[in-house]
Protein backbone atom coordinates (compact mmCIF):
# COMPACT_ATOMS: atom_id res chain seq x y z
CA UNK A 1 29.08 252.17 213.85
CA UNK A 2 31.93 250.13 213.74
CA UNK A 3 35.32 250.45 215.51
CA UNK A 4 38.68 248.27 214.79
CA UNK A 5 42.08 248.08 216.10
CA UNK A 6 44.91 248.91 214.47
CA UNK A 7 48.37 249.14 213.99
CA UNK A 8 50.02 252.30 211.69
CA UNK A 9 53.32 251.91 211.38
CA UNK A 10 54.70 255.21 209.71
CA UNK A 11 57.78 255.61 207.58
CA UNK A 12 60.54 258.48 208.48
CA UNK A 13 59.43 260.62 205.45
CA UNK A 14 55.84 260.43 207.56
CA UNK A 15 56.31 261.09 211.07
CA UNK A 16 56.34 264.45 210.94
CA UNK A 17 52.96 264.99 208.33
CA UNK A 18 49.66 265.41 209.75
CA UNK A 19 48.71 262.33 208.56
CA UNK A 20 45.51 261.33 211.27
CA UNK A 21 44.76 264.61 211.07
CA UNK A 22 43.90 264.71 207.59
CA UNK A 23 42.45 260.91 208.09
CA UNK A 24 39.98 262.17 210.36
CA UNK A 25 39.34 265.69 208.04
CA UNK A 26 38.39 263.37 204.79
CA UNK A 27 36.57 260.40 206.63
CA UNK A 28 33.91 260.59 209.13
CA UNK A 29 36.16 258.53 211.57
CA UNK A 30 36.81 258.88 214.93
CA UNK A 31 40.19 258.01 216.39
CA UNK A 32 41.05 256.80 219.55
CA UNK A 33 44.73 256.43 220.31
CA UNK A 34 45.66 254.15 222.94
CA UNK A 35 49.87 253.58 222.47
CA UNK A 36 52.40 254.94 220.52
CA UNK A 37 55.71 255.02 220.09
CA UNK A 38 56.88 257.75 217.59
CA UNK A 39 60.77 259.65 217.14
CA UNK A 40 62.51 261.06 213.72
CA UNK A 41 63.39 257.81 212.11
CA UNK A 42 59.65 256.21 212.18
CA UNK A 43 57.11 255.06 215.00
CA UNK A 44 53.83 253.32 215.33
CA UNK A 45 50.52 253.69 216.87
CA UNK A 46 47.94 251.56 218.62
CA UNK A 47 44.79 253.10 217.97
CA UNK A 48 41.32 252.16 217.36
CA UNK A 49 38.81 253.70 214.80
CA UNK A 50 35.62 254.35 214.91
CA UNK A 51 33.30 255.03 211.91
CA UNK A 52 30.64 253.37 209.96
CA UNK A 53 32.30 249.66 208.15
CA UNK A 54 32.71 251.37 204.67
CA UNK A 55 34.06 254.50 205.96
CA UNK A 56 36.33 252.65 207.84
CA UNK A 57 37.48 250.23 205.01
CA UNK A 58 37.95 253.54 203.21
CA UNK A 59 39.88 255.32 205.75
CA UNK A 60 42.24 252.37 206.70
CA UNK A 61 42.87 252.25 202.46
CA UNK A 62 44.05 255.80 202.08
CA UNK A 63 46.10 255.40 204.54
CA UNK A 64 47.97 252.84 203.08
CA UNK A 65 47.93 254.78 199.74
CA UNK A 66 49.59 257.16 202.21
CA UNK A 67 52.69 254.79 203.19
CA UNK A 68 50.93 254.03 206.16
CA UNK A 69 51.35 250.51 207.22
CA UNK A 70 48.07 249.14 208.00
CA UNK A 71 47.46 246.13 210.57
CA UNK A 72 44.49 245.04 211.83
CA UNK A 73 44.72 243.84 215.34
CA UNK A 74 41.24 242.46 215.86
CA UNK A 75 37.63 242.35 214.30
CA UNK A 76 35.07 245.18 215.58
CA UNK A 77 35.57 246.56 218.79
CA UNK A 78 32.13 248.26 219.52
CA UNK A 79 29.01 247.81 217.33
């Protein structure tokens, strides 16, 4: 298991899907939220996520197939 740090930066048209929720439904990840900052016209979250590396990869790629902006804010966190 890996875990990496991320920022998701969601659009307005985002904020109010389910979006981690369905993350966490199709991947085997486990999310751990640690900031956010999140109103009507957009917001971002601090998180880290836990998974295997190519579940992971996979996750953080949907996401931004989503509209999700994806930054990475470190390597692993946990191994």
């Amino acid at each position: 298991m890996i875990g990496v740090r991320v920022r998701l930066t969601f659009p307005e048209e985002l904020v109010r899907q389910p979006v981690i929720a369905r993350m966490t439904e199709q991947f085997a990840v486990v999310p751990n939220i640690r900031k956010a900052d999140v109103g009507e016209q957009g917001g971002w979250i601090l998180c880290e996520l836990d998974g295997d590396g190519g579940v992971v990869d996979e996750a953080l790629a949907w996401l931004r197939s989503e509209g999700v902006r994806v930054d990475l804010l470190g390597d692993v966190v946990e191994s």
